[in-house]
Protein backbone atom coordinates (compact mmCIF):
# COMPACT_ATOMS: atom_id res chain seq x y z
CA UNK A 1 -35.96 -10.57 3.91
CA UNK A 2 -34.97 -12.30 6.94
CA UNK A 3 -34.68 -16.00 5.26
CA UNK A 4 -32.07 -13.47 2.67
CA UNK A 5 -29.84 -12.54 6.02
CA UNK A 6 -29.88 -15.77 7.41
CA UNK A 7 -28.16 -17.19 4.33
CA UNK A 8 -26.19 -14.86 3.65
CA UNK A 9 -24.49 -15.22 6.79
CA UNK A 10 -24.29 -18.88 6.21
CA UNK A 11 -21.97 -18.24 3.41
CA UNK A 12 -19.94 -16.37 5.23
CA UNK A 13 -19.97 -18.88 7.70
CA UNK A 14 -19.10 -21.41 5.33
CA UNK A 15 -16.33 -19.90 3.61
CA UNK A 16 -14.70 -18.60 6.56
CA UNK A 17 -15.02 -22.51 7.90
CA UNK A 18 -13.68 -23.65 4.95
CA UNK A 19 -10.47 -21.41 4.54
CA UNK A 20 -9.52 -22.16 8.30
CA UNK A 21 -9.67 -25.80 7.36
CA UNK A 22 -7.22 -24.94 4.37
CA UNK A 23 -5.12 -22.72 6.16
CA UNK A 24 -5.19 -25.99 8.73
CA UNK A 25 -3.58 -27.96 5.60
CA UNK A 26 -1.02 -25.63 4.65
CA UNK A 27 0.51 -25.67 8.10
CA UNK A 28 0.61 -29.20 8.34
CA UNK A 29 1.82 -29.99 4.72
CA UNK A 30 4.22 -27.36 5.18
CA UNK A 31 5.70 -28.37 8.22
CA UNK A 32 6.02 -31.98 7.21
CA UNK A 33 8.01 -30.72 3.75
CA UNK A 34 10.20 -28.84 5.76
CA UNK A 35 10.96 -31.87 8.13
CA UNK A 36 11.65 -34.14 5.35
CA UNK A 37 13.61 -31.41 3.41
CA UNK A 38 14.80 -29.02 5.91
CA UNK A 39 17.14 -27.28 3.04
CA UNK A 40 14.20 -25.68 1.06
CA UNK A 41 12.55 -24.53 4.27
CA UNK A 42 12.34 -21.11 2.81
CA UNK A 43 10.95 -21.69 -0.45
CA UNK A 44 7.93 -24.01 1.19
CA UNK A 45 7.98 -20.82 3.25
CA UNK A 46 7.01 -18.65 1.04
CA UNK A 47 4.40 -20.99 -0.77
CA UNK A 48 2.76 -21.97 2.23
CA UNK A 49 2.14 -18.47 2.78
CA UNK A 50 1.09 -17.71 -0.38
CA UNK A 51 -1.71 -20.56 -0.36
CA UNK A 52 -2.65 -19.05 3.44
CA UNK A 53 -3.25 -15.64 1.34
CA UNK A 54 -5.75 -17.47 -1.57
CA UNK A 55 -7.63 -19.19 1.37
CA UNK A 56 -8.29 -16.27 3.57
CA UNK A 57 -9.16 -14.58 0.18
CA UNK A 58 -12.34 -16.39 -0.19
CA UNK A 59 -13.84 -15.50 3.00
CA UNK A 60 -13.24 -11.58 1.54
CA UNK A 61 -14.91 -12.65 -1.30
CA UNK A 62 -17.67 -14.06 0.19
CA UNK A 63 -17.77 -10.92 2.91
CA UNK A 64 -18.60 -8.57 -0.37
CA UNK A 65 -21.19 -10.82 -1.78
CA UNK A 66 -22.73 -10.73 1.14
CA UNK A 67 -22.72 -6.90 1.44
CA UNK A 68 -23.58 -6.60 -2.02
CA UNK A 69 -26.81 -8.69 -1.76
CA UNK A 70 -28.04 -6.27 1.52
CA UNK A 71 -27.40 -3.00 -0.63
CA UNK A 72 -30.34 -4.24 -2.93
C-alpha cells in the first residue's frame, strides 16, 4: 500500500512539473509573438491563455486519478 501512495504522488508530481514547464513556454512564446507583432497582441492573448488552461488541466487530471486509485 505504501509503494501505491508513493507513486501516486509521483504523478502528481510529475504532471504538475510538467504543466509549469508548459505554462513556462506559453509565456515566453507569447511574449516574443507579441514583440514581433505587437498588433495581434490580443488574439495571442487569448490563445496563450487558453493553452495555460489545457496545461494546468492535466495536473487536475492527474489529481483525480490519484484520488480515484486511494478510494479502492
Amino acid at each position: 500500500m505504501m509503494l501505491a501512495e508513493l507513486s501516486g504522488n509521483i504523478h502528481v508530481a510529475a504532471a504538475a512539473f510538467g504543466a509549469a514547464i508548459g505554462v513556462g513556454m506559453i509565456g515566453k512564446s507569447a511574449s516574443e509573438a507579441v514583440g514581433r507583432n505587437p498588433g495581434a497582441a490580443t488574439k495571442i492573448l487569448v490563445q496563450a491563455i487558453l493553452s495555460t488552461a489545457f496545461a494546468e488541466g492535466i495536473v487536475f487530471f492527474a489529481i483525480y486519478l490519484a484520488n480515484a486509485t486511494y478510494k479502492q
